[in-house]
N, C-alpha and C. Protein backbone atom coordinates (compact mmCIF):
# COMPACT_ATOMS: atom_id res chain seq x y z
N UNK A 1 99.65 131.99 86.79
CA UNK A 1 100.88 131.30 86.43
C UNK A 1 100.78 129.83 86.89
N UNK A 2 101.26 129.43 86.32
CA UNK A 2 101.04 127.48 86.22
C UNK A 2 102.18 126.96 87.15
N UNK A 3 101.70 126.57 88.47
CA UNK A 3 102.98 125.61 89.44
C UNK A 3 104.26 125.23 88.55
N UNK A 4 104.29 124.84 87.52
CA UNK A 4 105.53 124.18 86.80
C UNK A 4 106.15 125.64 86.29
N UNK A 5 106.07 126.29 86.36
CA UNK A 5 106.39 127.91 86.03
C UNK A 5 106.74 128.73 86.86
N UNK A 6 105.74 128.63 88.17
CA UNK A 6 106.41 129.54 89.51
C UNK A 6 107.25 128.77 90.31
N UNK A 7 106.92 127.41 90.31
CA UNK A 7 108.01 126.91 91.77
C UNK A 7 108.93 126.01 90.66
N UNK A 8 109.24 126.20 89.58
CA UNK A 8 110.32 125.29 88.71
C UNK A 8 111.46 124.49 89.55
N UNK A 9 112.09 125.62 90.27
CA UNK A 9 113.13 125.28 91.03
C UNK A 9 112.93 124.34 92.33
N UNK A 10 111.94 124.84 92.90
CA UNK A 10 111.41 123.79 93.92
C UNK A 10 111.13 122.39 93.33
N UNK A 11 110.10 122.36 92.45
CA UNK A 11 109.88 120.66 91.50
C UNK A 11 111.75 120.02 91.37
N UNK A 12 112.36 120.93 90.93
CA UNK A 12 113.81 120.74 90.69
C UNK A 12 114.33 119.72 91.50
N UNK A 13 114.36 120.47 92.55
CA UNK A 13 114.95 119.99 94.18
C UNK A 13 113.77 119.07 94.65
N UNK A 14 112.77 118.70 94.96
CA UNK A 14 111.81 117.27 95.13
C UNK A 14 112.65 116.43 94.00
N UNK A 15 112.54 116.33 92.59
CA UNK A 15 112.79 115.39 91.75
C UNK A 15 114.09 115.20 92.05
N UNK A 16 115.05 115.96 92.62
CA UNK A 16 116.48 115.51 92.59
C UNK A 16 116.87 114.89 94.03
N UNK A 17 116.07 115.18 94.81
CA UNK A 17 115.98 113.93 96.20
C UNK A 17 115.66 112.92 95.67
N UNK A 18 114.70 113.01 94.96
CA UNK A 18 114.12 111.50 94.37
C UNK A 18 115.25 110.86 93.26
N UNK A 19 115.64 111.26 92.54
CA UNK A 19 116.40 110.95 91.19
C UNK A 19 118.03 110.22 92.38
N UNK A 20 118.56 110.88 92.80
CA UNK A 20 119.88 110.68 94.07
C UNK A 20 119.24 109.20 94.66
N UNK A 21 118.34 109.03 95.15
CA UNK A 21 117.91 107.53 96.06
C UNK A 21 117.76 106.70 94.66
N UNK A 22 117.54 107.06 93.31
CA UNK A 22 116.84 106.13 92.52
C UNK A 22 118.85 105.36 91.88
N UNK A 23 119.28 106.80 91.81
CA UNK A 23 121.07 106.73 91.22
C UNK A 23 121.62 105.38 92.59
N UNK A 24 120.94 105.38 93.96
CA UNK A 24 121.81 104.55 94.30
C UNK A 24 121.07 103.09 94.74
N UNK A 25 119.78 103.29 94.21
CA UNK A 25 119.10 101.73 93.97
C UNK A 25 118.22 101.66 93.21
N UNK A 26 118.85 101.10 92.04
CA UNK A 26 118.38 100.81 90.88
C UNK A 26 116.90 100.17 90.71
N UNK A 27 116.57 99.04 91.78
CA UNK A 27 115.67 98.81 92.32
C UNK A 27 114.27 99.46 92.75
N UNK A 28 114.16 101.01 93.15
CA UNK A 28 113.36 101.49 93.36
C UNK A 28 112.42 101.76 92.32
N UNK A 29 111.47 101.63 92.47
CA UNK A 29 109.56 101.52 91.30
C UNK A 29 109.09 103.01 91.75
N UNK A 30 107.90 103.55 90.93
CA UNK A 30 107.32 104.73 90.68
C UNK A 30 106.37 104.22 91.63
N UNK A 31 106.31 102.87 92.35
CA UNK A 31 105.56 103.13 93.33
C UNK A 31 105.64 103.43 94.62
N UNK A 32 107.13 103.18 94.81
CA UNK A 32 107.77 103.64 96.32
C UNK A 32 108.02 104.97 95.60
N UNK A 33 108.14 105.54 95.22
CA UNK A 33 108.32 107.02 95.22
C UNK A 33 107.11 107.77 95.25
N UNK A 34 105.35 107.28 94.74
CA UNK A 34 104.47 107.43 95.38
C UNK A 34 104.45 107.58 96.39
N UNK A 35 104.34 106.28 96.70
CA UNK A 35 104.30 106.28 98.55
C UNK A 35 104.87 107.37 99.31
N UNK A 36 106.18 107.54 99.26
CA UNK A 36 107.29 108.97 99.67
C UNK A 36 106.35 109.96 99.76
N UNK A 37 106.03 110.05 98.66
CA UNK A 37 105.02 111.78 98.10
C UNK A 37 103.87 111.74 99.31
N UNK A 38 103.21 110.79 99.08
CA UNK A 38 102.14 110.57 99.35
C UNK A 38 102.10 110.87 100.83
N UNK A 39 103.52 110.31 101.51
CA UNK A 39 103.40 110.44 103.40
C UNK A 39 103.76 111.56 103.10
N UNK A 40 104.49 112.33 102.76
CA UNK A 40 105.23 114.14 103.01
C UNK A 40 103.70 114.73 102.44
N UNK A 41 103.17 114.53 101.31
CA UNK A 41 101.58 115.43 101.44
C UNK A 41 100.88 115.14 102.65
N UNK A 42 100.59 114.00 103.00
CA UNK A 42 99.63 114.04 104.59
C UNK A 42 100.84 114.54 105.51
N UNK A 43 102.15 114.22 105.97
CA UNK A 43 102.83 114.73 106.54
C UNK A 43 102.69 116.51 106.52
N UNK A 44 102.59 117.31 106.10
CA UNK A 44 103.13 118.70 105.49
C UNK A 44 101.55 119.50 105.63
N UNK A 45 100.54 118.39 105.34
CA UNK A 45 98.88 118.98 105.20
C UNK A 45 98.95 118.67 106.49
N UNK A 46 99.29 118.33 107.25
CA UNK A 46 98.76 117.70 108.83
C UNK A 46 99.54 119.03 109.56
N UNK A 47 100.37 119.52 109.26
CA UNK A 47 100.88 120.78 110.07
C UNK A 47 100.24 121.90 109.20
N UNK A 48 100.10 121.90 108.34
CA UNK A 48 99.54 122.88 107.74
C UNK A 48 97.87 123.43 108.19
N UNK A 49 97.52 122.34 108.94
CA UNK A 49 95.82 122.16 109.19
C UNK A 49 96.14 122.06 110.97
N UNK A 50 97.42 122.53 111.24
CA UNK A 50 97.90 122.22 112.87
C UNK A 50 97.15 120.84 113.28
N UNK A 51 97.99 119.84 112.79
CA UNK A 51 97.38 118.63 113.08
C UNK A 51 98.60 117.79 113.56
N UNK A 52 98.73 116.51 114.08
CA UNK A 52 99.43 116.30 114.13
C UNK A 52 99.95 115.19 113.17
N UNK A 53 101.24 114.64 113.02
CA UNK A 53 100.96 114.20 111.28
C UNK A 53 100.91 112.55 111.44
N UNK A 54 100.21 112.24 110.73
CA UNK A 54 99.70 110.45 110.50
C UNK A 54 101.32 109.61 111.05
N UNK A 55 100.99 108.54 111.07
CA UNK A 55 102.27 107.75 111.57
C UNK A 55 102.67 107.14 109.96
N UNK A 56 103.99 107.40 110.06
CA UNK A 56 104.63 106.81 108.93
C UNK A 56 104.77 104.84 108.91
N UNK A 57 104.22 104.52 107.88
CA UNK A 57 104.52 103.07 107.87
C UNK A 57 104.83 102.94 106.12
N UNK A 58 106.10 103.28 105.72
CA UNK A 58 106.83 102.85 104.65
C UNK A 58 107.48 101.86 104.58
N UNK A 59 107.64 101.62 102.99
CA UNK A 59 108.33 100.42 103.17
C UNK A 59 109.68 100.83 103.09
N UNK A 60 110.84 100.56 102.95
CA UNK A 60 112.13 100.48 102.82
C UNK A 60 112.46 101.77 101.64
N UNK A 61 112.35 101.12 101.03
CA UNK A 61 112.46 102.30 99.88
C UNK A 61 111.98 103.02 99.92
N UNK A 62 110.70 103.19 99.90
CA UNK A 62 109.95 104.29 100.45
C UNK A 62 110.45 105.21 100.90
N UNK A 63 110.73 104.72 102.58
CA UNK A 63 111.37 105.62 103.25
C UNK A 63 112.73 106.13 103.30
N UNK A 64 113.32 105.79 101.85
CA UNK A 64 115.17 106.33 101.81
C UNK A 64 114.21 107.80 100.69
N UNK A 65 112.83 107.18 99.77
CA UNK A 65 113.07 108.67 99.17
C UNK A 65 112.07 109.50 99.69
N UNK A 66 111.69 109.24 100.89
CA UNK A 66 110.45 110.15 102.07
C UNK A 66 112.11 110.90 102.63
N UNK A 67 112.78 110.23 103.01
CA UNK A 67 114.18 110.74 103.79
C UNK A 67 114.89 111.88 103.24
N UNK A 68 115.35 111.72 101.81
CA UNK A 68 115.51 111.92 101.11
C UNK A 68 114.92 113.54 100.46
N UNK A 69 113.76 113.37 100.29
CA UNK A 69 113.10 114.59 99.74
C UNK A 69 112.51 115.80 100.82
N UNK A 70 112.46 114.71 102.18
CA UNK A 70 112.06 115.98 102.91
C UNK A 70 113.29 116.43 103.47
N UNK A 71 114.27 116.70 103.08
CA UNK A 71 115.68 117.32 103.58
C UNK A 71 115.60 118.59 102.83
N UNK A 72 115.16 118.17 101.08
CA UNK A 72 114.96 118.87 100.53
C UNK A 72 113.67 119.79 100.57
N UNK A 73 112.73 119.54 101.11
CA UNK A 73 111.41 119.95 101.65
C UNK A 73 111.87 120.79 103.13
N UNK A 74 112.34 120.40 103.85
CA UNK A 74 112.88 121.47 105.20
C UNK A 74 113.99 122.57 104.46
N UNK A 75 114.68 122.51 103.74
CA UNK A 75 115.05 123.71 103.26
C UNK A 75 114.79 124.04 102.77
N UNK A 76 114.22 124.37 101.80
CA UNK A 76 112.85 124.97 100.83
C UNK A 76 112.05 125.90 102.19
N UNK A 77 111.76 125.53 103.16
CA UNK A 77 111.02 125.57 103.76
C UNK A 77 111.38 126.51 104.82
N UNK A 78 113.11 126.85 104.81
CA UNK A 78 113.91 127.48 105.56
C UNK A 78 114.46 127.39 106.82
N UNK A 79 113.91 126.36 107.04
CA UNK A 79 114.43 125.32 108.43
C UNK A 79 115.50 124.74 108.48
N UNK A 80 115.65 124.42 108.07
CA UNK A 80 117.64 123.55 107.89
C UNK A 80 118.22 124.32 107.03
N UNK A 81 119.69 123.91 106.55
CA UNK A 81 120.72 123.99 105.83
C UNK A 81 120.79 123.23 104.89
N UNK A 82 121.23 123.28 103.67
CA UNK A 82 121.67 122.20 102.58
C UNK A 82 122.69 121.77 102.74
N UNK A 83 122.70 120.30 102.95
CA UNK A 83 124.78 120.31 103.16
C UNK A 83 124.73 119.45 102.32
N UNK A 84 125.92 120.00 101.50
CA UNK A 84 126.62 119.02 100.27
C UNK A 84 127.81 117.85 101.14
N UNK A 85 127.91 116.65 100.10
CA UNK A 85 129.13 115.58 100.84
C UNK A 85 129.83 116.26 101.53
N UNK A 86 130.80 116.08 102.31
CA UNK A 86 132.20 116.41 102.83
C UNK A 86 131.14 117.19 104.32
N UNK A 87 130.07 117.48 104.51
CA UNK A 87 129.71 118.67 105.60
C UNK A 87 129.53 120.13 105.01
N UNK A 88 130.02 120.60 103.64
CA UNK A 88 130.39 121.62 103.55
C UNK A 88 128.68 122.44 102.87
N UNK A 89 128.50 124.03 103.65
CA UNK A 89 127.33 124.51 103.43
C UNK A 89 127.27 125.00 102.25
N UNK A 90 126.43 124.71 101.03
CA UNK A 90 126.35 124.91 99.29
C UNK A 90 126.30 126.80 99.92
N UNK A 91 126.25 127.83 98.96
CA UNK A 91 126.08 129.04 98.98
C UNK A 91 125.04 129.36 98.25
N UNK A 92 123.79 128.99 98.42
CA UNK A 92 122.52 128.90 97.51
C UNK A 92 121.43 129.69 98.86
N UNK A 93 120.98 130.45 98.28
CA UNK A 93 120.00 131.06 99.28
C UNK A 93 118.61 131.38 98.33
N UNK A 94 117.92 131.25 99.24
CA UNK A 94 116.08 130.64 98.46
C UNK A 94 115.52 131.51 99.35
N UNK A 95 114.31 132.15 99.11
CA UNK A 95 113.26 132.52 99.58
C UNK A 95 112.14 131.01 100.45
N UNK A 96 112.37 131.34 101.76
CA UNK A 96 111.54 130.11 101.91
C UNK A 96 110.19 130.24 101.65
N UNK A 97 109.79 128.56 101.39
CA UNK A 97 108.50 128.47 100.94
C UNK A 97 107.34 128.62 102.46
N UNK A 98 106.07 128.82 101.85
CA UNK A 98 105.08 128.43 102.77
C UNK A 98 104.61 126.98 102.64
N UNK A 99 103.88 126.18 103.81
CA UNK A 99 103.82 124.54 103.94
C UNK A 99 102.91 124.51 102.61
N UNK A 100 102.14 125.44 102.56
CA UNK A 100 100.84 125.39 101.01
C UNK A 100 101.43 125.57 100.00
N UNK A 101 102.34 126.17 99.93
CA UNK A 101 103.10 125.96 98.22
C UNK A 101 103.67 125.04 97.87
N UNK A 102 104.30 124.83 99.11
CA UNK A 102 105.18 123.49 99.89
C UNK A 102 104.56 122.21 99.07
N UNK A 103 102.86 121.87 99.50
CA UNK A 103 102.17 120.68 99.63
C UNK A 103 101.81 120.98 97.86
N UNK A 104 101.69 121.95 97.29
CA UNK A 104 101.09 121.85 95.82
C UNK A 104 102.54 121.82 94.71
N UNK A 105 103.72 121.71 95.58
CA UNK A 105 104.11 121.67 94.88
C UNK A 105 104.59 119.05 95.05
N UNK A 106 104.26 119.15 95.85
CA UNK A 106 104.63 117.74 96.39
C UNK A 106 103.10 116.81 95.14
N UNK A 107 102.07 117.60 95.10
CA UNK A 107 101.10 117.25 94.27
C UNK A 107 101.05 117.40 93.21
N UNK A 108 101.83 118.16 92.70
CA UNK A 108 102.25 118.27 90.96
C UNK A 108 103.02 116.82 90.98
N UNK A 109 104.20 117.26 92.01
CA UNK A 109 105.32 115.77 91.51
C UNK A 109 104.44 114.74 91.58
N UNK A 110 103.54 114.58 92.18
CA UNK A 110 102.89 113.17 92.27
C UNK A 110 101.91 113.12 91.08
N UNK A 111 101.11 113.60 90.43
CA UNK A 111 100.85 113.76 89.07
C UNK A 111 101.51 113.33 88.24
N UNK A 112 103.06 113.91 88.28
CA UNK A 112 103.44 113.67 87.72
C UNK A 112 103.90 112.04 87.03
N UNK A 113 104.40 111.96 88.79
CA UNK A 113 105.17 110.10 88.81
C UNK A 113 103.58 109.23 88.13
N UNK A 114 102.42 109.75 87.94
CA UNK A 114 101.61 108.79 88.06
C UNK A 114 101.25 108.72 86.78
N UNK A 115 101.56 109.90 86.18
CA UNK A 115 101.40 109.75 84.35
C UNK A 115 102.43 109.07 83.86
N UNK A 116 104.04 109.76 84.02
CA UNK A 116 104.94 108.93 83.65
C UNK A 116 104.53 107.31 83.74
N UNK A 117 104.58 106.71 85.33
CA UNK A 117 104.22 105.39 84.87
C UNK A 117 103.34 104.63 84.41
N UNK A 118 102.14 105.73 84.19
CA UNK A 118 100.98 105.17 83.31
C UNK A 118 101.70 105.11 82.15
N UNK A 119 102.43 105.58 81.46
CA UNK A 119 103.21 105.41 79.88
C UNK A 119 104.15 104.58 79.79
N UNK A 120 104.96 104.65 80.63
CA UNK A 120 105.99 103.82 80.73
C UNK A 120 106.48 103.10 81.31
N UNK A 121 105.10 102.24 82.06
CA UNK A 121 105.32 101.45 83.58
C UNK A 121 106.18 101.38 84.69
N UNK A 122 106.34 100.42 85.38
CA UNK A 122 107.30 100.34 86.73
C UNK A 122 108.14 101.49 87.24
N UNK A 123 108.69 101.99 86.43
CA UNK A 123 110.29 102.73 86.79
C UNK A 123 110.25 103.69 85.80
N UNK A 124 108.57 103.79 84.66
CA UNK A 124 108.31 104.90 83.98
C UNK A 124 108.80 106.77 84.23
N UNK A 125 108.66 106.88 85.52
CA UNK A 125 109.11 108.31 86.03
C UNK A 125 110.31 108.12 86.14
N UNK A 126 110.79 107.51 87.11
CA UNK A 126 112.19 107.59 87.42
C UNK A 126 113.45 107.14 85.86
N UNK A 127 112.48 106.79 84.90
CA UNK A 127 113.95 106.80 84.12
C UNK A 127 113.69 108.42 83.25
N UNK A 128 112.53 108.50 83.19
CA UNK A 128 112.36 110.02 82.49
C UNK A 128 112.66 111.12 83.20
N UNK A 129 112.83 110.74 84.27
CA UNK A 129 113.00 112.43 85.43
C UNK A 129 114.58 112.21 85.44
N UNK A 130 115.15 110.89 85.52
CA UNK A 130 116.53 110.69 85.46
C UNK A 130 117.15 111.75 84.44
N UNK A 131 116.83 111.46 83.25
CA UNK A 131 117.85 112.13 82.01
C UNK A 131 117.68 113.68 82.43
N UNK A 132 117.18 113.99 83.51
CA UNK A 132 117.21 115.55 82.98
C UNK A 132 118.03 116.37 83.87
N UNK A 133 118.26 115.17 84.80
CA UNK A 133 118.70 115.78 86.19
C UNK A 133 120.43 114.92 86.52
């Protein structure tokens, strides 16, 4: 079975951390959302390999959708809670993931962002992942 088929819902929740930071700065490029991906894969492979994980040096943006997606990455993951605005706990219960499904699924999205903006430059992903979400 093909990652975009078994973890659908997971890709879901990565792209919609990402899509939420992009809704509140218009500003953000398919390359700070690289970057994001890019520290949570060495981040996520570095515990996964009991390592300890690289030092983060993002830029700004970067780090609102590194912030951002690994909230959504710790619950997936079954470690935290989802909290919607107001404080209040959503009623959504997931099978948590393992850090390896975890990390292949963080490597699809990044595939992904990197074709989108090969087609449709700068902000190529983020306006196509936008409409769907």
């Amino acid at each position: 079975m093909k990652i975009e088929e078994e973890y659908q819902d997971v890709l879901q929740n990565i792209e919609f951390g990402i899509v939420v930071v992009y809704r509140q700065n218009a500003a953000l490029l398919d390359y700070d959302v690289l970057d994001a991906l890019e520290a949570l894969t060495r981040f996520y492979a570095a515990e996964e390999a009991s390592r300890n994980p690289p030092p983060l040096r993002l830029a700004e943006r970067a780090q609102v959708v590194f912030d951002s997606v690994k909230n959504f990455c710790e619950w997936r993951l079954g470690r935290q809670q989802l909290f919607q605005p107001g404080g209040e706990q959503p009623d959504l219960e997931t099978e948590p993931l393992t850090v390896g499904e975890l990390v292949a699924c963080l490597k699809r999205i990044h595939t992904s962002v990197r074709r989108w903006n090969k087609q449709g430059g700068r902000q190529g992903y983020l306006k196509f992942v936008s409409e769907f979400l």
